[in-house]
C-alpha atoms as a PDB file:
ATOM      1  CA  UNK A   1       1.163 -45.092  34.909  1.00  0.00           C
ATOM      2  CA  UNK A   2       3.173 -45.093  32.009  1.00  0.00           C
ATOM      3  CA  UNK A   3       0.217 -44.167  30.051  1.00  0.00           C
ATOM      4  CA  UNK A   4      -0.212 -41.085  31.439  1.00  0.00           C
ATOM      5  CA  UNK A   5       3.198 -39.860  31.678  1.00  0.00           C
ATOM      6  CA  UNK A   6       3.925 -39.894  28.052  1.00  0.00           C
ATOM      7  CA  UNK A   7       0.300 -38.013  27.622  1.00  0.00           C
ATOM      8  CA  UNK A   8       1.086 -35.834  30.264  1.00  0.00           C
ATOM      9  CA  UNK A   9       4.279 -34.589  28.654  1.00  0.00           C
ATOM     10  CA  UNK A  10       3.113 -33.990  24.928  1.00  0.00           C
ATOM     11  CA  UNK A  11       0.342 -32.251  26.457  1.00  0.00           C
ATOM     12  CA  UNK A  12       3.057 -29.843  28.309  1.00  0.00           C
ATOM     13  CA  UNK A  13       5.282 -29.815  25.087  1.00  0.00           C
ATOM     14  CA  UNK A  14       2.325 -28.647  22.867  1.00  0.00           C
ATOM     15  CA  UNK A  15       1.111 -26.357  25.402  1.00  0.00           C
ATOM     16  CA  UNK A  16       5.012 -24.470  25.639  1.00  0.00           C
ATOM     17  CA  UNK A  17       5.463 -24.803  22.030  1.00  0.00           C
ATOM     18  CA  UNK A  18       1.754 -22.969  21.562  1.00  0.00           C
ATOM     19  CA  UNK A  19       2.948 -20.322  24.173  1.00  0.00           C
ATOM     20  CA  UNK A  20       6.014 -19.801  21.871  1.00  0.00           C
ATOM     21  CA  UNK A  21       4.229 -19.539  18.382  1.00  0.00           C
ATOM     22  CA  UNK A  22       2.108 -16.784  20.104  1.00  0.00           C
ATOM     23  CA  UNK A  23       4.594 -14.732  21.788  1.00  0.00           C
ATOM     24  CA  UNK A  24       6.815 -14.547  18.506  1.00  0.00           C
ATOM     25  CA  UNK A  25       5.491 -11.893  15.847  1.00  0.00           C
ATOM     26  CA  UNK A  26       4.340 -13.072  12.592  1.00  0.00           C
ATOM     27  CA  UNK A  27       7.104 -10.713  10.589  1.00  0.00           C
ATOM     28  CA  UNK A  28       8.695  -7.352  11.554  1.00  0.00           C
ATOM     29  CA  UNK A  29       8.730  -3.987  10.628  1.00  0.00           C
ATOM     30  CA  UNK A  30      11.218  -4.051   7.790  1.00  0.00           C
ATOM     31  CA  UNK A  31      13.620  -0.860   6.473  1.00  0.00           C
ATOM     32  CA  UNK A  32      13.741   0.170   2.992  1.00  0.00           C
ATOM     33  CA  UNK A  33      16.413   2.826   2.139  1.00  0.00           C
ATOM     34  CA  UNK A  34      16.701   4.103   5.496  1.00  0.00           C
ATOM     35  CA  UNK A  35      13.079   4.067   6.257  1.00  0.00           C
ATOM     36  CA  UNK A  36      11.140   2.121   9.210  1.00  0.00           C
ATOM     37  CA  UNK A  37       8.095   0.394   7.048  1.00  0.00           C
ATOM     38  CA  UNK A  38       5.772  -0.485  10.061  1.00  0.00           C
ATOM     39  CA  UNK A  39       4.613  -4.367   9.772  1.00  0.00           C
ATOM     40  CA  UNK A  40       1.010  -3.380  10.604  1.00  0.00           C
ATOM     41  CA  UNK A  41      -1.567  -0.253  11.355  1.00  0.00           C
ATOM     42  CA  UNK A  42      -4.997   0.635  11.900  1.00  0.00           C
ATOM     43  CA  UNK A  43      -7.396   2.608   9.433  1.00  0.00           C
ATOM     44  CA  UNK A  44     -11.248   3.316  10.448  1.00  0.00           C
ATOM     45  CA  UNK A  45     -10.291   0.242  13.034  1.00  0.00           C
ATOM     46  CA  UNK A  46      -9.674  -1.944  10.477  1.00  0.00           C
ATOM     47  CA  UNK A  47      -5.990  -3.800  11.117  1.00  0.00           C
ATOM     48  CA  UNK A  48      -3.921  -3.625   8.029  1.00  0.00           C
ATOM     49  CA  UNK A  49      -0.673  -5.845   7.120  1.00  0.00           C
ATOM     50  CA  UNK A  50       1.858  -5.055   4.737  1.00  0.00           C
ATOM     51  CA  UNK A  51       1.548  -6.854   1.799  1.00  0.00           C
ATOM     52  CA  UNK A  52       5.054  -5.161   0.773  1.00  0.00           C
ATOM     53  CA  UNK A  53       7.157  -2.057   0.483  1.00  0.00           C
ATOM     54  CA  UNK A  54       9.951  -0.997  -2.269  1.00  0.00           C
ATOM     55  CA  UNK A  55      11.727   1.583  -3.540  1.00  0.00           C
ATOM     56  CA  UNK A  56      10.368   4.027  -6.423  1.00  0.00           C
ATOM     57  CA  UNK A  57      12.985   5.619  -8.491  1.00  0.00           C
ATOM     58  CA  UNK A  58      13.727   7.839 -11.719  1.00  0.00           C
ATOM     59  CA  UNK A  59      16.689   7.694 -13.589  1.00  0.00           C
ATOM     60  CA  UNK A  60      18.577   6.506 -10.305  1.00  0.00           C
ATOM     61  CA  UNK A  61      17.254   8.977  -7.969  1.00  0.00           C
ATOM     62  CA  UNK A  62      15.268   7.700  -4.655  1.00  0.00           C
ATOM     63  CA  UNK A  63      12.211   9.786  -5.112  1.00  0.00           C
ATOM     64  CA  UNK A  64      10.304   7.623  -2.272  1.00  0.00           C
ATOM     65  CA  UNK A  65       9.475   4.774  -0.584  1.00  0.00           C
ATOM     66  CA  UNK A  66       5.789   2.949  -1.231  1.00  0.00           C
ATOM     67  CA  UNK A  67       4.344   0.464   1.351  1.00  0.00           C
ATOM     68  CA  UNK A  68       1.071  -1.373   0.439  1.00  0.00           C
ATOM     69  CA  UNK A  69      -1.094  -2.474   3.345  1.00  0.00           C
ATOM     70  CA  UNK A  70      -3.801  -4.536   3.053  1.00  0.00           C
ATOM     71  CA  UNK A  71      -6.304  -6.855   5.363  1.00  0.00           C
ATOM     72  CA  UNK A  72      -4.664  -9.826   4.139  1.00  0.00           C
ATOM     73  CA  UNK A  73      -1.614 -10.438   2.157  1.00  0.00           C
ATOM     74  CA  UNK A  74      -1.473 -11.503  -1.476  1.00  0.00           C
ATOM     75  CA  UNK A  75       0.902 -11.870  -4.346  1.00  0.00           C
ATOM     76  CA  UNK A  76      -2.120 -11.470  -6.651  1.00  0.00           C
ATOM     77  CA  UNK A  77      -2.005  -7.975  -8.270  1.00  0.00           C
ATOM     78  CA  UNK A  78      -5.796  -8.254  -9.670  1.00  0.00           C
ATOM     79  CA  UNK A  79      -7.111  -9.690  -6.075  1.00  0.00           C
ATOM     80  CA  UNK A  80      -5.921  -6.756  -4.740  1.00  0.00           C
ATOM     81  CA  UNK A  81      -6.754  -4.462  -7.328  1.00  0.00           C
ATOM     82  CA  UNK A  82     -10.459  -5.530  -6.940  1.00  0.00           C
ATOM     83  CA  UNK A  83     -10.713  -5.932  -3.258  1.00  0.00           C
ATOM     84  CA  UNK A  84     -13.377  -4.141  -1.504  1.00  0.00           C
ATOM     85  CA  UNK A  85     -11.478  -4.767   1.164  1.00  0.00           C
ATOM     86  CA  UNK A  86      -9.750  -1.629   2.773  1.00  0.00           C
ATOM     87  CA  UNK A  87      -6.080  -1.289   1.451  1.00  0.00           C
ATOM     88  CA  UNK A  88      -3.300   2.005   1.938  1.00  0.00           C
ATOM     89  CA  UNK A  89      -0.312   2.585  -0.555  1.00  0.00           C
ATOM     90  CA  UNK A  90       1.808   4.925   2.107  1.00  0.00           C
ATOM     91  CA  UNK A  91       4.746   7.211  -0.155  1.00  0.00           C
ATOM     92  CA  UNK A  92       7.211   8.261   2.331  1.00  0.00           C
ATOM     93  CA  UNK A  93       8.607  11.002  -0.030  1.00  0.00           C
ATOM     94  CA  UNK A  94      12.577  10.671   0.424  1.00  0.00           C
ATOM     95  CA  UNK A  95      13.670  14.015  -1.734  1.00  0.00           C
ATOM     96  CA  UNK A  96      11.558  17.564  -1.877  1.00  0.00           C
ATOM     97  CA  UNK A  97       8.460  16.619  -5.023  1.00  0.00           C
ATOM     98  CA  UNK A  98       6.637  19.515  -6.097  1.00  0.00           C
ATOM     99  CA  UNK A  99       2.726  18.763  -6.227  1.00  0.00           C
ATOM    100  CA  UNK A 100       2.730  19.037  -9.970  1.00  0.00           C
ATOM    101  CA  UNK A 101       5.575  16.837 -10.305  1.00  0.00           C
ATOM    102  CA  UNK A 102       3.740  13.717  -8.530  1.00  0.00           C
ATOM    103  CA  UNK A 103       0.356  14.321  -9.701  1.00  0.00           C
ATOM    104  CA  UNK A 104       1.882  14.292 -13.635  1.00  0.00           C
ATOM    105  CA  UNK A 105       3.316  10.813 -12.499  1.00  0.00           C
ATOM    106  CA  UNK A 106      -0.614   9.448 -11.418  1.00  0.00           C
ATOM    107  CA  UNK A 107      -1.904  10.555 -14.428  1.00  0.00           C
ATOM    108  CA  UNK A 108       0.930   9.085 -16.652  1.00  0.00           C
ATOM    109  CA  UNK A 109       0.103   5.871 -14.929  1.00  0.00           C
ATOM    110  CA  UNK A 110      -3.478   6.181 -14.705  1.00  0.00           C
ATOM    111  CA  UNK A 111      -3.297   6.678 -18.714  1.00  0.00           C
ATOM    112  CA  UNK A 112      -0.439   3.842 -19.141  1.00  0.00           C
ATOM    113  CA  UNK A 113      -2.877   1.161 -17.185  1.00  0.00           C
ATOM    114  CA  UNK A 114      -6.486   2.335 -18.151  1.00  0.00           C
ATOM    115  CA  UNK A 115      -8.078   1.370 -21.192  1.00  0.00           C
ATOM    116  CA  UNK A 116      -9.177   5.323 -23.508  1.00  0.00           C
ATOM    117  CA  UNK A 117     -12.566   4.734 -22.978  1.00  0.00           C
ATOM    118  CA  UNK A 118     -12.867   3.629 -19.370  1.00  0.00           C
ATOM    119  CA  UNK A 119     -10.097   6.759 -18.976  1.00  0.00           C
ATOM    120  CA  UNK A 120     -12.425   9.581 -20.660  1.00  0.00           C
ATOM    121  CA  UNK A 121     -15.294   8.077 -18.639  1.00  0.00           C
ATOM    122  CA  UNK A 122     -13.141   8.986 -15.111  1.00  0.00           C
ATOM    123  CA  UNK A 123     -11.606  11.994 -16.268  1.00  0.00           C
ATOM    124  CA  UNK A 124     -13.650  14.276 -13.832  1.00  0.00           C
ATOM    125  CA  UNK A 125     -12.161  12.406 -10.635  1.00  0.00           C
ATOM    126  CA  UNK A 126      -8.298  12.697 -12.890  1.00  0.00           C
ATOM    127  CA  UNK A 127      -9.010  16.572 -12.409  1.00  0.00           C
ATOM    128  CA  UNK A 128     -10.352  16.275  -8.784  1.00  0.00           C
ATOM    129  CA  UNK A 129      -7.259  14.281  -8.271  1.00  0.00           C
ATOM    130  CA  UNK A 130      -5.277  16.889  -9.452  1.00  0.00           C
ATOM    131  CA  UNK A 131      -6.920  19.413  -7.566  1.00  0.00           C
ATOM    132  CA  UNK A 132      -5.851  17.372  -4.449  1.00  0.00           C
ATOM    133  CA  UNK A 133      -2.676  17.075  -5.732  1.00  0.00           C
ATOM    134  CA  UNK A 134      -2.330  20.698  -5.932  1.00  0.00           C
ATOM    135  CA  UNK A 135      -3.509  21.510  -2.420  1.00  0.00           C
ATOM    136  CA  UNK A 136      -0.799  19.611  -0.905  1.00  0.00           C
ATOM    137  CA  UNK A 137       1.975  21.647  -2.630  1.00  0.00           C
ATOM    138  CA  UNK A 138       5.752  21.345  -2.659  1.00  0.00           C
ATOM    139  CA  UNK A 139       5.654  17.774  -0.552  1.00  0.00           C
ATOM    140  CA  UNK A 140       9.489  17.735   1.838  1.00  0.00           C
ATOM    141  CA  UNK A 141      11.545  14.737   2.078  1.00  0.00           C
ATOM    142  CA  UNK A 142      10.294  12.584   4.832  1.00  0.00           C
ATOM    143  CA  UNK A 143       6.524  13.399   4.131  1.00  0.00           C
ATOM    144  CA  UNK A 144       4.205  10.910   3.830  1.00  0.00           C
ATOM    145  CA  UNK A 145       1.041  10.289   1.457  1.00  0.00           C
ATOM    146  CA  UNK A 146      -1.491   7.943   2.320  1.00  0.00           C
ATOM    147  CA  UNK A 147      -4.150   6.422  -0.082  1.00  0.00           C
ATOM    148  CA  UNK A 148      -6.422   4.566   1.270  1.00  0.00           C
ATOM    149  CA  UNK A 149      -8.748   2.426  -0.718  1.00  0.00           C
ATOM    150  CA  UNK A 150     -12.486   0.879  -0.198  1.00  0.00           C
ATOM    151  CA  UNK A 151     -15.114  -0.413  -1.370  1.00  0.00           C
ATOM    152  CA  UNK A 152     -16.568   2.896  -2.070  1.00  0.00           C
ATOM    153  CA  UNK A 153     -13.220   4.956  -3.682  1.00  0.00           C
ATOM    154  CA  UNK A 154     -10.453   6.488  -2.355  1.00  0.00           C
ATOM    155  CA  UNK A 155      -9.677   9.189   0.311  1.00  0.00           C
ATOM    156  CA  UNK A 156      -6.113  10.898   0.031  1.00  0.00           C
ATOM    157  CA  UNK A 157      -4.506  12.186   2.799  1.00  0.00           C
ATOM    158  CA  UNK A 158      -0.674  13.725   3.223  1.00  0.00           C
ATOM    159  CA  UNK A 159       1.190  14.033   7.209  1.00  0.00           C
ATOM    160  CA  UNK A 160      -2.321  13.118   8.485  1.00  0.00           C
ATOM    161  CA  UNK A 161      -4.060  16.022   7.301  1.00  0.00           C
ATOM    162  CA  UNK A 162      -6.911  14.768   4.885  1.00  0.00           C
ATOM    163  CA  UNK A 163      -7.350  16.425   1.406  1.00  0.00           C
ATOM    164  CA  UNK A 164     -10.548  14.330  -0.049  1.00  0.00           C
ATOM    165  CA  UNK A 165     -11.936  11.644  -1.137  1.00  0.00           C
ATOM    166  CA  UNK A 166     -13.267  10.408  -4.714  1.00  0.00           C
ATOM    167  CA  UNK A 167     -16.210   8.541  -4.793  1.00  0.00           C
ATOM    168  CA  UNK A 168     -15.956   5.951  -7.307  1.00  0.00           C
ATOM    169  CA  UNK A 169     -14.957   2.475  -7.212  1.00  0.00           C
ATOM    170  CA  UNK A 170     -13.716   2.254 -10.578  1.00  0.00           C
ATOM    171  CA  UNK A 171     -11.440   5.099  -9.890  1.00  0.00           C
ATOM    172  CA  UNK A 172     -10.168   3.690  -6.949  1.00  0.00           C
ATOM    173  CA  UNK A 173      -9.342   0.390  -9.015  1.00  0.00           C
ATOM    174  CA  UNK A 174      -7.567   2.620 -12.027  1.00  0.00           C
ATOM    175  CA  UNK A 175      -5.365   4.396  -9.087  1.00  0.00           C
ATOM    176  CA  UNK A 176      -4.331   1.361  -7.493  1.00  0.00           C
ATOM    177  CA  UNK A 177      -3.268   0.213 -10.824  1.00  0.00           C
ATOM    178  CA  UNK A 178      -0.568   2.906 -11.430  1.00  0.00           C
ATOM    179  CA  UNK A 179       1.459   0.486  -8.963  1.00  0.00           C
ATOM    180  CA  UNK A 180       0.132  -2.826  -9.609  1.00  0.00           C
ATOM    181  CA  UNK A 181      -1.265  -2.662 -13.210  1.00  0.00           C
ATOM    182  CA  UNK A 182       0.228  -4.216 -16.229  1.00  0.00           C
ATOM    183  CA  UNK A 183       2.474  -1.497 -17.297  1.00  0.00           C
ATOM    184  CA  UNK A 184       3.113  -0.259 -13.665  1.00  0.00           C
ATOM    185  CA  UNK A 185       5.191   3.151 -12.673  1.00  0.00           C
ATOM    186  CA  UNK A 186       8.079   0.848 -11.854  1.00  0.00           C
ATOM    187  CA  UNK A 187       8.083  -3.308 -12.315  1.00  0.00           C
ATOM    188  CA  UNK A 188      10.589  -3.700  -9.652  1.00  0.00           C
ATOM    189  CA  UNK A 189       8.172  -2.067  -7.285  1.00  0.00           C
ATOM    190  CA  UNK A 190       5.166  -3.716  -8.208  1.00  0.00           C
ATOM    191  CA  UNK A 191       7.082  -7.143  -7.703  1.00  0.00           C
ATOM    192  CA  UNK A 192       8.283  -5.285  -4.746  1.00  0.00           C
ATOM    193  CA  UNK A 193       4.849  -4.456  -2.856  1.00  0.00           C
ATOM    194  CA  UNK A 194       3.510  -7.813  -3.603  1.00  0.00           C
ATOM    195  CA  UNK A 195       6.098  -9.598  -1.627  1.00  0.00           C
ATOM    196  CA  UNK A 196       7.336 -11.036  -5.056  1.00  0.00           C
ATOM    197  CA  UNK A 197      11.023 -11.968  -5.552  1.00  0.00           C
END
């Protein structure tokens, strides 16, 4: 009898502590200057986490808040980088950005993280990324621009409303590398959206 008591009660302990490990969430949505970063979503129903979320800013001004999302998290830049997994950098814009404005910061970083002759060889989807740049226009305070990576390039879309899509993996990579490359837009946000301290 004693035998099976003891059994009987780690078998309830491990099946209330299991109930408990499920019910609580892995991690939260988390708030970065004033904005709700959602702790998951869903693109082309594919679940995405976020890997991490930070604050981009130029000489002290908040000029917005980037989330990456991926379909697992990683504090390896490259891994990420070079996933053909699917993967979204969200910029919640937090002051008014004319289109020119944030589509002269891409190309500064595509040229500060992409070596001259792997840059001349994308230059056509620079200008198409431009062109989408353009289309959006004067981007308000609260908008928000999605990228969303894949194996096959990226598609760029801004309050929902897709713009396009480039079709070129190596593209995609050189994009993603404004954030997360070696000389990145900002090295406090890099560290930031890889859930680096």
């Amino acid at each position: 009898m004693r035998d099976i008591i003891p059994g009987g009660r780690a078998t309830a302990l491990s099946l209330i502590l299991a109930a408990c490990l499920a019910a609580a969430p892995a991690r939260a949505d988390v708030e970065v200057a004033g904005v709700r970063v959602p702790e998951q979503l869903s693109e082309g129903g594919h679940a995405l986490v976020l890997n991490g979320a930070g604050l981009r800013t130029k000489f002290v001004v908040k000029v917005y808040v980037a989330a990456l999302y991926a379909s697992a998290r990683s504090q390896d830049a490259a891994a990420l980088i070079n996933s053909n997994e699917p993967r979204r950098m969200r910029l919640q814009l937090l002051r008014d950005v004319d289109s020119k404005s944030l589509d002269a910061a891409l190309q500064d970083g595509l040229r500060d993280n992409t070596h001259k002759q792997e840059l001349a060889a994308l230059q056509a989807h620079a200008d198409r990324l431009s062109s989408l740049m353009a289309e959006i226009g004067s981007a308000r305070e609260g908008d928000v621009i999605d990228l969303d990576f894949d194996a096959r390039g990226v598609t760029i879309t801004d309050n929902g409303k897709q713009r396009g899509r480039i079709d070129d993996p190596a593209f995609a990579r050189a994009l993603l590398r404004v954030w997360l490359g070696d000389n990145p837009a900002q090295s406090s946000l890099k560290k930031a959206l890889l859930g680096t301290p």
